[in-house]
C-alpha atoms as a PDB file:
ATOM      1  CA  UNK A   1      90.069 126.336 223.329  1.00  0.00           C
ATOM      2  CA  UNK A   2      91.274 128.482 220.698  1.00  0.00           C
ATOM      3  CA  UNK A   3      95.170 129.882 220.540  1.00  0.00           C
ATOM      4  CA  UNK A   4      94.157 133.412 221.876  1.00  0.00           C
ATOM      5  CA  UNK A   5      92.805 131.430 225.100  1.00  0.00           C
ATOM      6  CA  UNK A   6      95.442 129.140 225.698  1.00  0.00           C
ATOM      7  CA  UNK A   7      98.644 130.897 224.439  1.00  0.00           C
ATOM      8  CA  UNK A   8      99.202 132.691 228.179  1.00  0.00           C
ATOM      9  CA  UNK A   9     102.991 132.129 228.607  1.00  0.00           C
ATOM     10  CA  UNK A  10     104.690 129.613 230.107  1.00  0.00           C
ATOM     11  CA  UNK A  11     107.074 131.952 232.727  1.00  0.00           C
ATOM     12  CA  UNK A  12     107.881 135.248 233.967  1.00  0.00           C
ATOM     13  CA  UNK A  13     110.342 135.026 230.888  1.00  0.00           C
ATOM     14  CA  UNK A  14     106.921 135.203 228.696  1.00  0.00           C
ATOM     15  CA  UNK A  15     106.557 139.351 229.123  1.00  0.00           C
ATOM     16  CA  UNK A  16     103.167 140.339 228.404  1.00  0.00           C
ATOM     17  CA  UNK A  17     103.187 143.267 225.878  1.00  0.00           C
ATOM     18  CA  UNK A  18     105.512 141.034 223.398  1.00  0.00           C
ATOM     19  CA  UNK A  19     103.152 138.117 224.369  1.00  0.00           C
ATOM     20  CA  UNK A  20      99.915 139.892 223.432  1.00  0.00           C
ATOM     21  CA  UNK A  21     101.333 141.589 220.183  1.00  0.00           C
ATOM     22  CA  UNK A  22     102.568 138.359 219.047  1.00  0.00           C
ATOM     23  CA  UNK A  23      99.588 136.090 219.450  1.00  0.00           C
ATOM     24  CA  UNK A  24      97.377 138.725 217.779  1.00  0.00           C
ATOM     25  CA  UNK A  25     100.025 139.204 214.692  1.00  0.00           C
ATOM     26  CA  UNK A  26      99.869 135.684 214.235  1.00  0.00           C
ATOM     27  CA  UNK A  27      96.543 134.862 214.666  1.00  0.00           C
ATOM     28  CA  UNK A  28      96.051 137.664 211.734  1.00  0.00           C
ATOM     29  CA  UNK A  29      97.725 135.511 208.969  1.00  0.00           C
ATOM     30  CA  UNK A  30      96.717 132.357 210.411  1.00  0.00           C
ATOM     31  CA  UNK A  31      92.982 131.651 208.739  1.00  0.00           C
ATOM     32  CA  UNK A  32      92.195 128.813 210.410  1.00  0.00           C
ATOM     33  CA  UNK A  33      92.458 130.086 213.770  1.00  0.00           C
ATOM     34  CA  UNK A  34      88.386 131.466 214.384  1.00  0.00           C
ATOM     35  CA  UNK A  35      87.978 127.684 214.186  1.00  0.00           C
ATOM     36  CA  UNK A  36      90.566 125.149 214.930  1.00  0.00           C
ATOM     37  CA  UNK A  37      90.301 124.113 218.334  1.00  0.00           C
ATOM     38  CA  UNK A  38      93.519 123.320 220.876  1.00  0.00           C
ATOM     39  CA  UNK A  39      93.689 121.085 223.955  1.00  0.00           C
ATOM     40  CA  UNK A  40      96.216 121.099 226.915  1.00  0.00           C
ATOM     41  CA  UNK A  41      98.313 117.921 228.018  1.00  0.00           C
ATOM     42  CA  UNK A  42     101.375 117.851 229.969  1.00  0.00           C
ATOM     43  CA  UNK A  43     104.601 116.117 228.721  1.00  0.00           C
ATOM     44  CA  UNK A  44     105.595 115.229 225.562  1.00  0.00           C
ATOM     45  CA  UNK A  45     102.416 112.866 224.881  1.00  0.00           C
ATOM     46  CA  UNK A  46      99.103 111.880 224.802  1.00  0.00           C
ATOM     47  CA  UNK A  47      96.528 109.504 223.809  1.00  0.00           C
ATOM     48  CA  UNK A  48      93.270 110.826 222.889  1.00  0.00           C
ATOM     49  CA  UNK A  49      90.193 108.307 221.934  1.00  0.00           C
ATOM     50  CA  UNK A  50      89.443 108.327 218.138  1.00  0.00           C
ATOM     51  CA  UNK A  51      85.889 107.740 216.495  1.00  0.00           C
ATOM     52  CA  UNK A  52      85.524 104.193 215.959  1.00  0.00           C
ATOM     53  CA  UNK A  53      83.939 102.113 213.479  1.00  0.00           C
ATOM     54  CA  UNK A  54      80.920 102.081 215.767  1.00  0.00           C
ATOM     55  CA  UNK A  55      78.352  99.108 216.677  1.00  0.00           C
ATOM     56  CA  UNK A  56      76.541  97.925 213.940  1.00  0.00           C
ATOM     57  CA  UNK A  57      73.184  97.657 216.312  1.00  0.00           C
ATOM     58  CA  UNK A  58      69.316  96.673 215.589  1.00  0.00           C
ATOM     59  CA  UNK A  59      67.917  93.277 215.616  1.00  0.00           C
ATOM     60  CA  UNK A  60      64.689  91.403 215.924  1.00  0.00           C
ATOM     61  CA  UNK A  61      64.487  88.358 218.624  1.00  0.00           C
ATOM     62  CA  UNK A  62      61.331  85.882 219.965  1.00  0.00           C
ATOM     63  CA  UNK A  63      59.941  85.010 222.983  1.00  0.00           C
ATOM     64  CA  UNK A  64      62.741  82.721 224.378  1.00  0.00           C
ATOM     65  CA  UNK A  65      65.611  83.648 222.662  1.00  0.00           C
ATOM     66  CA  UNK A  66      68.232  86.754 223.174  1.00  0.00           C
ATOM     67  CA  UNK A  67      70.024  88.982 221.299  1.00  0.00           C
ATOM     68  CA  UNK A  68      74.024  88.742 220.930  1.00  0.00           C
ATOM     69  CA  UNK A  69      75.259  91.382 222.525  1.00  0.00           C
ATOM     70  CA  UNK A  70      77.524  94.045 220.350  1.00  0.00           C
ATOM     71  CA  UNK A  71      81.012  95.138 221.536  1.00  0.00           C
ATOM     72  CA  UNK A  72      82.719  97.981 220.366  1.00  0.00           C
ATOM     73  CA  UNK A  73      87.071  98.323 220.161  1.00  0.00           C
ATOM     74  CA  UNK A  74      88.147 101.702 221.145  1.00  0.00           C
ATOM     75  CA  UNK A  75      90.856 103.527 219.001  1.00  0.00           C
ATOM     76  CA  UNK A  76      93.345 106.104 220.200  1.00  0.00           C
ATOM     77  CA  UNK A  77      95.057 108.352 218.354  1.00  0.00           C
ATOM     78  CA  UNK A  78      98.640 109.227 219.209  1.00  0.00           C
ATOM     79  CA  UNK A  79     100.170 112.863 219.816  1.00  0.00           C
ATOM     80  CA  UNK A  80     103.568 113.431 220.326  1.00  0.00           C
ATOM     81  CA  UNK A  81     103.877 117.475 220.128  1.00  0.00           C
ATOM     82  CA  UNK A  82     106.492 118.956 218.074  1.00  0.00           C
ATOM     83  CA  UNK A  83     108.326 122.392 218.262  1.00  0.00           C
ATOM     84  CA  UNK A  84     107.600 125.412 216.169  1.00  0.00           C
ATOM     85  CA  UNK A  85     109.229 128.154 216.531  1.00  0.00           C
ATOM     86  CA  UNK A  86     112.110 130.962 215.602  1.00  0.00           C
ATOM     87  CA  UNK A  87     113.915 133.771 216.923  1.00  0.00           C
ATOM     88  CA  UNK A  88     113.728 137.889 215.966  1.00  0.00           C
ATOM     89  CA  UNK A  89     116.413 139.809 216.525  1.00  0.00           C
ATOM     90  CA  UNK A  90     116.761 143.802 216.552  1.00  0.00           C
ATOM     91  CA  UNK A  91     120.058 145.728 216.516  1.00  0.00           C
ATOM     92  CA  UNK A  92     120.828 147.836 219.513  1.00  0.00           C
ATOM     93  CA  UNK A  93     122.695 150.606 216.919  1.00  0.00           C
ATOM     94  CA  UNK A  94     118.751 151.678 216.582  1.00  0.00           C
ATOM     95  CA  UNK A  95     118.835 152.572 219.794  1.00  0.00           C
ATOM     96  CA  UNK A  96     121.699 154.575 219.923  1.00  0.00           C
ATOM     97  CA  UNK A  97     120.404 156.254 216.684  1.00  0.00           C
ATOM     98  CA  UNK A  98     117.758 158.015 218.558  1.00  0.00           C
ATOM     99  CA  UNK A  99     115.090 155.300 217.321  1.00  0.00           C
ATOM    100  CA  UNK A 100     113.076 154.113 220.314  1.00  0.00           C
ATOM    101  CA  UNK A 101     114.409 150.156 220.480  1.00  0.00           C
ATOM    102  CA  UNK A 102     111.104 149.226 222.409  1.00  0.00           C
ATOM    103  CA  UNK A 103     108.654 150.056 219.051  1.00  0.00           C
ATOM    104  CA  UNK A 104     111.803 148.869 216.964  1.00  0.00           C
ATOM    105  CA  UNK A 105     111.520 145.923 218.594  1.00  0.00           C
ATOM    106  CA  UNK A 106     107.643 145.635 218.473  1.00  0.00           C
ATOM    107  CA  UNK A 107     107.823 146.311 214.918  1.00  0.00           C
ATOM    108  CA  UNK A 108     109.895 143.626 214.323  1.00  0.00           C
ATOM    109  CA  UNK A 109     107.901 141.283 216.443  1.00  0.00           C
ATOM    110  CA  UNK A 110     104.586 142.018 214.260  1.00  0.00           C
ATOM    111  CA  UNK A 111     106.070 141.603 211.031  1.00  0.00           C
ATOM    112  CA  UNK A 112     107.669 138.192 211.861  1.00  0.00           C
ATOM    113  CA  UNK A 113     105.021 136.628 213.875  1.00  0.00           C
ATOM    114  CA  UNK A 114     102.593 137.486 210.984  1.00  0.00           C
ATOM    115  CA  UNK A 115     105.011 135.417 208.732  1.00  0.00           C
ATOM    116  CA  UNK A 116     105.163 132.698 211.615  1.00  0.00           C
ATOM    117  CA  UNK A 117     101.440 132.911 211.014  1.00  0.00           C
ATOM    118  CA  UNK A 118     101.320 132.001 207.582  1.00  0.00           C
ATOM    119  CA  UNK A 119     103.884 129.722 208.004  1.00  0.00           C
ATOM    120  CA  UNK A 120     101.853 127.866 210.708  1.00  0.00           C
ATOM    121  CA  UNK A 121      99.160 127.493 207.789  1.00  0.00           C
ATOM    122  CA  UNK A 122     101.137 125.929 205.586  1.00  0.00           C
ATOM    123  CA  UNK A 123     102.589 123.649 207.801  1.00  0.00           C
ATOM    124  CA  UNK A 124      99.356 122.282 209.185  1.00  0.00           C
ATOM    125  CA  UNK A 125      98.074 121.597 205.605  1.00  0.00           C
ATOM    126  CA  UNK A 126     101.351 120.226 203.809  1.00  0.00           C
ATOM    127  CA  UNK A 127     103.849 119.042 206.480  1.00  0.00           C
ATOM    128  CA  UNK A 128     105.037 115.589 206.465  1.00  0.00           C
ATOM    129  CA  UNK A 129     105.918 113.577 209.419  1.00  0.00           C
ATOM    130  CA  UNK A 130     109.468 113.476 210.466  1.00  0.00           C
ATOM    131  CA  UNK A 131     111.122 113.674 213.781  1.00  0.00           C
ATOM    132  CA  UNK A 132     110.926 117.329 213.943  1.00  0.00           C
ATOM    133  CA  UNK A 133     107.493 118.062 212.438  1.00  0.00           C
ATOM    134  CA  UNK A 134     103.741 116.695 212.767  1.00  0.00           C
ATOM    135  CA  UNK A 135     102.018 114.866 210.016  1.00  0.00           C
ATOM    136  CA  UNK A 136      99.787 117.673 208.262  1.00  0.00           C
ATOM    137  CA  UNK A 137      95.994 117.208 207.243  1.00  0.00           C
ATOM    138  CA  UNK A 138      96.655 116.711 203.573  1.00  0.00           C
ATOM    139  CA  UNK A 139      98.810 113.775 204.362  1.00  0.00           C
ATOM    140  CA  UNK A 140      96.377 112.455 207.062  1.00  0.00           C
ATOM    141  CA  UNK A 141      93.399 112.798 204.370  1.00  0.00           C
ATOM    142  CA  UNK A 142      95.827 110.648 202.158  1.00  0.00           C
ATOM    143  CA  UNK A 143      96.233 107.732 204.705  1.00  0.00           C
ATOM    144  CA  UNK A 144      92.696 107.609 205.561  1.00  0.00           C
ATOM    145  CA  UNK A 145      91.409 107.525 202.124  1.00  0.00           C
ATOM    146  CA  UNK A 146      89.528 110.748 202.176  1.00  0.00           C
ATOM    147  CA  UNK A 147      90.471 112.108 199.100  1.00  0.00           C
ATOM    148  CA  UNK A 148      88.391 112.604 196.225  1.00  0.00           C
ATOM    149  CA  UNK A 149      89.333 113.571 192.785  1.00  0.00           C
ATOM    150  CA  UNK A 150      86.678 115.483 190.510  1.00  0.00           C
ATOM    151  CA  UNK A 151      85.194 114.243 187.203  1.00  0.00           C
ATOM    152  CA  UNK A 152      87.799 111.724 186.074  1.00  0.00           C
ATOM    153  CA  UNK A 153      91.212 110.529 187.359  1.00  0.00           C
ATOM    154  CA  UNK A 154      92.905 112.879 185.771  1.00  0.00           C
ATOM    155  CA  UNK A 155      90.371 115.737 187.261  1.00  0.00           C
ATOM    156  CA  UNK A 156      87.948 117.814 185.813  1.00  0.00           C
ATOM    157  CA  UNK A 157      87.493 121.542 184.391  1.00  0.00           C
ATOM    158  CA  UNK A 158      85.012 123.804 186.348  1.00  0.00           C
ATOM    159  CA  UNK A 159      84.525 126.642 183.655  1.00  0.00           C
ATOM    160  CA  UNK A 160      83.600 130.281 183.581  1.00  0.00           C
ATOM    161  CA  UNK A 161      80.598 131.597 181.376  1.00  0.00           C
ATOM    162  CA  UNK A 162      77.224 131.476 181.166  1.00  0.00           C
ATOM    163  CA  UNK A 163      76.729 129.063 177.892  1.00  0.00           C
ATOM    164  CA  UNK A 164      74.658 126.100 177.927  1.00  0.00           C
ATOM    165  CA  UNK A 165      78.279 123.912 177.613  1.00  0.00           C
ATOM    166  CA  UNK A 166      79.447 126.180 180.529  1.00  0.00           C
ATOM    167  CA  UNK A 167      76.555 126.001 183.180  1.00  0.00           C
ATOM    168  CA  UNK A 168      75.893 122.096 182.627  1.00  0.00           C
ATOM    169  CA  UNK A 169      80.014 121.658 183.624  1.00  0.00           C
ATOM    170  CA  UNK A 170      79.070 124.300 186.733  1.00  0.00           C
ATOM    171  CA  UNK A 171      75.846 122.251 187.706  1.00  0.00           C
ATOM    172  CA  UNK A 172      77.432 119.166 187.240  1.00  0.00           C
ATOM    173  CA  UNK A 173      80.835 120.365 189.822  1.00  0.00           C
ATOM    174  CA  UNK A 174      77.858 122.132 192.630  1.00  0.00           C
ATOM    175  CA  UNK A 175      76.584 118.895 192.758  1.00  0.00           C
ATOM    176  CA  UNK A 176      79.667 116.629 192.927  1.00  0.00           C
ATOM    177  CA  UNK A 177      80.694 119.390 195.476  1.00  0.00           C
ATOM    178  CA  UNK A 178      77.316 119.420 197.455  1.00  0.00           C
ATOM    179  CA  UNK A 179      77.631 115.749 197.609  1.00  0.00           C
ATOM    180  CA  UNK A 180      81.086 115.426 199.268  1.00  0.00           C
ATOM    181  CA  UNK A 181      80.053 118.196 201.841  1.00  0.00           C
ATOM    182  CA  UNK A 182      77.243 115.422 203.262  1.00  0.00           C
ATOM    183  CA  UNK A 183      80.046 112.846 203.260  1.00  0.00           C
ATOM    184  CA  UNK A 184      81.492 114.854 206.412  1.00  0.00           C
ATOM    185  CA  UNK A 185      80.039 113.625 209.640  1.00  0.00           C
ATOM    186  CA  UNK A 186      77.963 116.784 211.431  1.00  0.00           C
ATOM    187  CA  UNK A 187      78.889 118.581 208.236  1.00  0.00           C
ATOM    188  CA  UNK A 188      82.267 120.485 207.389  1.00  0.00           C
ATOM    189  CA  UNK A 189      82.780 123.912 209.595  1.00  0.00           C
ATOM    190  CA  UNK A 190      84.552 124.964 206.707  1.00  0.00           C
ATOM    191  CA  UNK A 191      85.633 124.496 203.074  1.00  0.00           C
ATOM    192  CA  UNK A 192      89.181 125.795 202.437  1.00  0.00           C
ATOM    193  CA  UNK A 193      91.142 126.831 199.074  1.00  0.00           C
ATOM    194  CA  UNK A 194      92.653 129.578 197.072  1.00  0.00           C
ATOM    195  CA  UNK A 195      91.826 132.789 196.160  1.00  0.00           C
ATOM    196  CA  UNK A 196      91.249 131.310 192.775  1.00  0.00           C
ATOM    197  CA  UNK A 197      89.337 128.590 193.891  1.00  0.00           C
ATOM    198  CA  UNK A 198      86.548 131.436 195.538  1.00  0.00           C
ATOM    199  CA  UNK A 199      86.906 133.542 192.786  1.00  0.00           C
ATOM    200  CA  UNK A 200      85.479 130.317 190.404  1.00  0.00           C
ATOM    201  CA  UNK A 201      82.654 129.770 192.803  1.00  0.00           C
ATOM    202  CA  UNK A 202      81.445 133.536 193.466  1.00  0.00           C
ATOM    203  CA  UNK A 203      81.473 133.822 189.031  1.00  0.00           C
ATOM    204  CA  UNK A 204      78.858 131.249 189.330  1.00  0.00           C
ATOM    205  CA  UNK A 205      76.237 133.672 190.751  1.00  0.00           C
ATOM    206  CA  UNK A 206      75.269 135.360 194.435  1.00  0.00           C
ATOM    207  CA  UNK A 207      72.794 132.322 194.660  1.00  0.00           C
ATOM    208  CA  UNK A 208      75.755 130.032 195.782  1.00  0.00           C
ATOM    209  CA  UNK A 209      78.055 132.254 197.595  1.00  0.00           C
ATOM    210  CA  UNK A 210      76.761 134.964 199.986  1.00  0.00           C
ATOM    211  CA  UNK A 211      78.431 137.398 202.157  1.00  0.00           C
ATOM    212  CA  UNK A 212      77.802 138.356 205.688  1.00  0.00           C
ATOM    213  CA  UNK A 213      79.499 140.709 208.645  1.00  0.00           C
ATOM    214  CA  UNK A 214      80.074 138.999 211.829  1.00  0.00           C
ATOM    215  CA  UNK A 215      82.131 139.443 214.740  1.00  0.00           C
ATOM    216  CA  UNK A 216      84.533 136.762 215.409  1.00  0.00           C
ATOM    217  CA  UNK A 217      85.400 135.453 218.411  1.00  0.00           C
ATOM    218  CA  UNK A 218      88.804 137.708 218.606  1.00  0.00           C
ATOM    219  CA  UNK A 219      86.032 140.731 218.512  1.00  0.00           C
ATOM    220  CA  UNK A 220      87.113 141.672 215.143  1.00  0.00           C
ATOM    221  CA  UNK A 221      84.518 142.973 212.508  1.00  0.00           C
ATOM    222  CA  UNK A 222      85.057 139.798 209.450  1.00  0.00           C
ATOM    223  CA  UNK A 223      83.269 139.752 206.089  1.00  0.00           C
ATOM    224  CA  UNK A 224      82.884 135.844 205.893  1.00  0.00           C
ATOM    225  CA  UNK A 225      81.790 134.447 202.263  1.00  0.00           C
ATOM    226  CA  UNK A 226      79.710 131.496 202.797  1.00  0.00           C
ATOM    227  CA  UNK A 227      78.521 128.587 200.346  1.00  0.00           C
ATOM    228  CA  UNK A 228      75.029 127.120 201.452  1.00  0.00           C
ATOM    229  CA  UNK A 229      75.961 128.623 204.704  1.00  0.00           C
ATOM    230  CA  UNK A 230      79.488 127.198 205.249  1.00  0.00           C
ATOM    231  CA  UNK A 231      82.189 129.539 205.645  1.00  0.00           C
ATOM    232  CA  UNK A 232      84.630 129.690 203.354  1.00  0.00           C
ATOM    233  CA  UNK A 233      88.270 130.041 204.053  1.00  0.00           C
ATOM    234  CA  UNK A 234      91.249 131.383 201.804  1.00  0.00           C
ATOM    235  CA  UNK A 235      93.857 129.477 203.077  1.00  0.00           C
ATOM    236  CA  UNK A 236      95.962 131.862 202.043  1.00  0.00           C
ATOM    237  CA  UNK A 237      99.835 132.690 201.234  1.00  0.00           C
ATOM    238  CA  UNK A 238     103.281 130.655 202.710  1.00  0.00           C
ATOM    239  CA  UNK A 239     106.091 132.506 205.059  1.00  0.00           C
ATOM    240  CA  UNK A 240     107.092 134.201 202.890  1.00  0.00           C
ATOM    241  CA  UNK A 241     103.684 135.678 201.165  1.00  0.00           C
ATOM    242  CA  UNK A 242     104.496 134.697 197.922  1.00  0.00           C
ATOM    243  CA  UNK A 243     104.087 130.913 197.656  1.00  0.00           C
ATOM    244  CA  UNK A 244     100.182 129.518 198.057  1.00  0.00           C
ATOM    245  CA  UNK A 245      99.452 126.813 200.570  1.00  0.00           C
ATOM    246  CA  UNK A 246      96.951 125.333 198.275  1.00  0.00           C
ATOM    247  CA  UNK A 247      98.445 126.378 194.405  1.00  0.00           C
ATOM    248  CA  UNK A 248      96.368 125.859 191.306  1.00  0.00           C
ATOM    249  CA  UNK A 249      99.746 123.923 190.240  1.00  0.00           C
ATOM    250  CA  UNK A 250      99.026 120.765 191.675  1.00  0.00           C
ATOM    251  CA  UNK A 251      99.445 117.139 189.888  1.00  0.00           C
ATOM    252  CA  UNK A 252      96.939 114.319 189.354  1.00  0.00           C
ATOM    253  CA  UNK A 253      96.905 112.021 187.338  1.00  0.00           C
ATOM    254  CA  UNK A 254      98.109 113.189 183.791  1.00  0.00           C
ATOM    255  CA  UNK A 255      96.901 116.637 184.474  1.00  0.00           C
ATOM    256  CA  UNK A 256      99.451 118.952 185.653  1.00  0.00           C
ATOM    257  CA  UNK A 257     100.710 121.525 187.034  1.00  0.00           C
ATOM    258  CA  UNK A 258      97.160 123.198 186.550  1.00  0.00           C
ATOM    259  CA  UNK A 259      94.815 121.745 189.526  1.00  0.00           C
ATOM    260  CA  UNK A 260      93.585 122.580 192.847  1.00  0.00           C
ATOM    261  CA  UNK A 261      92.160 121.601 196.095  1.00  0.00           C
ATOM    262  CA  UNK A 262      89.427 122.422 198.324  1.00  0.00           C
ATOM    263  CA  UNK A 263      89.301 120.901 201.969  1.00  0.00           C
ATOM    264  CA  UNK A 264      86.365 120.230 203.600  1.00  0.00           C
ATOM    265  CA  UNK A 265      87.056 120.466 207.630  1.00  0.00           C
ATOM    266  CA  UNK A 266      85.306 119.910 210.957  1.00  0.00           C
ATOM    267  CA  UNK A 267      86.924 120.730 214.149  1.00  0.00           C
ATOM    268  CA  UNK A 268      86.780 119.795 217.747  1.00  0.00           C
ATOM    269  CA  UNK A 269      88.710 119.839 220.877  1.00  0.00           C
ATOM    270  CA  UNK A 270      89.920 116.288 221.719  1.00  0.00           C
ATOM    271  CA  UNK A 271      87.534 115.379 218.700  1.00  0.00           C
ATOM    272  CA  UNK A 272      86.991 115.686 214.830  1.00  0.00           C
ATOM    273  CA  UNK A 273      90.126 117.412 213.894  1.00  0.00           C
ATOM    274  CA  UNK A 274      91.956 118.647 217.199  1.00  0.00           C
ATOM    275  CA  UNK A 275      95.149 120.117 217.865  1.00  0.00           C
ATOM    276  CA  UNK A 276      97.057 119.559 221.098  1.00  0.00           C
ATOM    277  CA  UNK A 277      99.913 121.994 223.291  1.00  0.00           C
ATOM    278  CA  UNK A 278     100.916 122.312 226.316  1.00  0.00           C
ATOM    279  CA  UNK A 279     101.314 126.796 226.492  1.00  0.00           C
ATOM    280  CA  UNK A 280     100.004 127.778 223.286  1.00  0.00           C
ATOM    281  CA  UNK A 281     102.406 130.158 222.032  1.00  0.00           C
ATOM    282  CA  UNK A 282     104.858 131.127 223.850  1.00  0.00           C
ATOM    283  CA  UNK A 283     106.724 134.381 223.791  1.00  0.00           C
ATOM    284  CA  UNK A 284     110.033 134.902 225.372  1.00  0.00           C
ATOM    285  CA  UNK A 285     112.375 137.940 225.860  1.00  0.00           C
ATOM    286  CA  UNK A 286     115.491 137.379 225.810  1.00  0.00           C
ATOM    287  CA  UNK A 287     117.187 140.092 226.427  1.00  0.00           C
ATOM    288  CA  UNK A 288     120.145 141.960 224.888  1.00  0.00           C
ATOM    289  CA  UNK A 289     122.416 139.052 223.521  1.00  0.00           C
ATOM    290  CA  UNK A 290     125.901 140.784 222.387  1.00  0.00           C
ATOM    291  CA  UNK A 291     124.578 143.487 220.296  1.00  0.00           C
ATOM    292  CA  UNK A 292     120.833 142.426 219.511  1.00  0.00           C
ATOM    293  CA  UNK A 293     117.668 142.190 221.544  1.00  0.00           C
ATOM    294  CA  UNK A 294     116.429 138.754 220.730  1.00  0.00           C
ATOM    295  CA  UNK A 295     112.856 137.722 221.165  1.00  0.00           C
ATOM    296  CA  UNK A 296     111.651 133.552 220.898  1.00  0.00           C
ATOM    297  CA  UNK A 297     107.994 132.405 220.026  1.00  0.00           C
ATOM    298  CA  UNK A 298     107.445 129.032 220.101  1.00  0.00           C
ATOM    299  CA  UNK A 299     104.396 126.495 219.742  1.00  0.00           C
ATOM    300  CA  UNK A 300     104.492 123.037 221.253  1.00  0.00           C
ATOM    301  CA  UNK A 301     101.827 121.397 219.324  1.00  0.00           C
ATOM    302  CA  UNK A 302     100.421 118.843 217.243  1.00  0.00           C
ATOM    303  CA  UNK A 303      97.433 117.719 215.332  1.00  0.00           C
ATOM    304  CA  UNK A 304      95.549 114.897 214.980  1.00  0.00           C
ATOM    305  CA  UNK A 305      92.560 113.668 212.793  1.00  0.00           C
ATOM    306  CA  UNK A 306      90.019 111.543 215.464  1.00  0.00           C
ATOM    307  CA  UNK A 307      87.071 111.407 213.421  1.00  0.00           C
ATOM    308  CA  UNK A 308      88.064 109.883 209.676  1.00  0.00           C
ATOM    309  CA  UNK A 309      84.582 111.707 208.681  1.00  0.00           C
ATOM    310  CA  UNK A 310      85.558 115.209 209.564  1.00  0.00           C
ATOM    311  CA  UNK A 311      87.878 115.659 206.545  1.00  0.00           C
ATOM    312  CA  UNK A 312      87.865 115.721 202.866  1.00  0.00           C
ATOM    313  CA  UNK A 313      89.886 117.042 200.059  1.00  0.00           C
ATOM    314  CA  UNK A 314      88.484 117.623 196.828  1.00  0.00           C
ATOM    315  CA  UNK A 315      91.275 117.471 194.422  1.00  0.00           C
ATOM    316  CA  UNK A 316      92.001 117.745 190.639  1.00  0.00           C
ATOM    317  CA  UNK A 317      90.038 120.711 190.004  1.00  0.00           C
ATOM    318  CA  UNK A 318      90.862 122.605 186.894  1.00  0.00           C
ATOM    319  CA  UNK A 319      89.911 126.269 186.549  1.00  0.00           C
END
């Protein structure tokens, strides 16, 4: 299910019109959400079956002999669902003022679930467990050895330019990057990075990324850019819209602060990558508390990685 579908409100507390506005403001900033897919479970926990290392089957026998049979060990991965959240707040002196506190208050509500939004994208690419928050994909790709580093271990340059020097060093990263896309099982539903990340790939010519207008699933009118058909998604700015998620400051090996990532993704309900809630979001009034109206959203949620082979991050890219 995606957030729109699931994030319904838990109780009468969860009034509608601040419910609706806030789900749509924050599904605006938050890129992923056309795609990531969220699964209900009651209480604090759950157990969903991961993607094992399979049966290794096929064998030959004779007349008179069997085979030995293969046995499989499921794996489960383990959810325990954190809480995101905050508070807005907006001053009942508005209201006195002559301002109309309801579309003060609505106001307010857009602007910060929009940053909740982007803050949501951050957090699901860079958090690091703790007791309060979920382990994000970066750090799963880490601990499951999906993470592979361009050219050399200190990364590689992808250059701009159309010189022979320049379009063997572009030829030679479409391929390295063609190749990791068919190391994700079923294929990655999308590739993910920075603005300057796209920007690199369009300069290399309309052959490799195209662009396309579809309706999304929210019935919004989208111009998607697409490499080879795969959508590609700017993962966009932090809470507070200054900050990227993925910066082209990152470290590896001796190269630093000048490289990148792109992920590679698949997602799934109670598969692949899959995120798990018990509400969705949830939108609470609050009512007038001393002299503010005070408005909660929070998510109950958390994310797991089932499939080792839906993820990948391509790191130390230099531009």
């Amino acid at each position: 299910m995606k957030i729109t579908e699931i994030s319904k409100g838990s109780s009468v507390d969860s009034e509608t019109a601040l419910q609706s506005l806030a789900v749509s403001e924050f599904v605006s900033q938050f890129p992923l959400a056309p795609y990531v897919e969220f699964y209900p479970i009651n209480g604090n926990a759950d157990t969903p079956r991961k993607v094992s290392a399979g049966i290794t089957a096929g064998d030959t026998r004779i007349i008179g002999t069997d085979y030995i049979a293969k046995s499989d060990t499921p794996g489960f991965g383990a959810i325990a669902l954190k809480i995101y959240g905050d508070k807005v707040k907006t001053d009942i002196a508005y209201q006195r003022r002559g301002t109309d506190i309801g579309s003060q208050r609505a106001l307010d509500l857009a602007n910060f679930s929009r940053s909740m939004g982007r803050y949501f994208m951050d957090c699901v690419i860079n958090d690091v467990l703790s007791v309060e928050k979920f382990s994000g994909i970066k750090e799963q790709i880490d601990a499951l050895g999906r993470k592979a580093v361009y050219s050399t271990v200190n990364g590689g340059s992808v250059p701009t330019g159309n010189g022979n020097t320049e379009v063997k060093a572009q030829q030679a990263f479409r391929e390295w990057l063609d190749a990791q896309i068919n190391d994700v099982m079923g294929g990655p539903q999308i590739l993910g990075m920075n603005g300057a990340m796209i920007a690199r790939l369009e300069s290399m010519g309309s052959n490799y990324v195209t662009f396309s207008n579809v309706q999304d699933i929210y019935g919004a009118n989208q111009v998607v850019r697409s490499y080879k058909g795969i959508p590609i998604v700017n993962f966009g700015f932090k809470a507070d819209g200054s900050g990227l998620v993925i910066p082209s400051t990152e470290v590896e090996g001796t190269s630093g602060p000048v490289c990148t990532s792109i992920y590679l993704l698949r997602f799934g309900e109670m598969q692949d990558v899959t995120f798990a809630t018990n509400v969705g979001l949830d939108v609470k009034d609050l009512g007038l508390i001393g002299t503010e109206y005070v408005t909660m959203v929070e998510l109950d949620v958390d994310l797991a990685v089932l499939n080792a082979k839906s993820v990948k991050r391509l790191s130390g890219i230099i531009l």
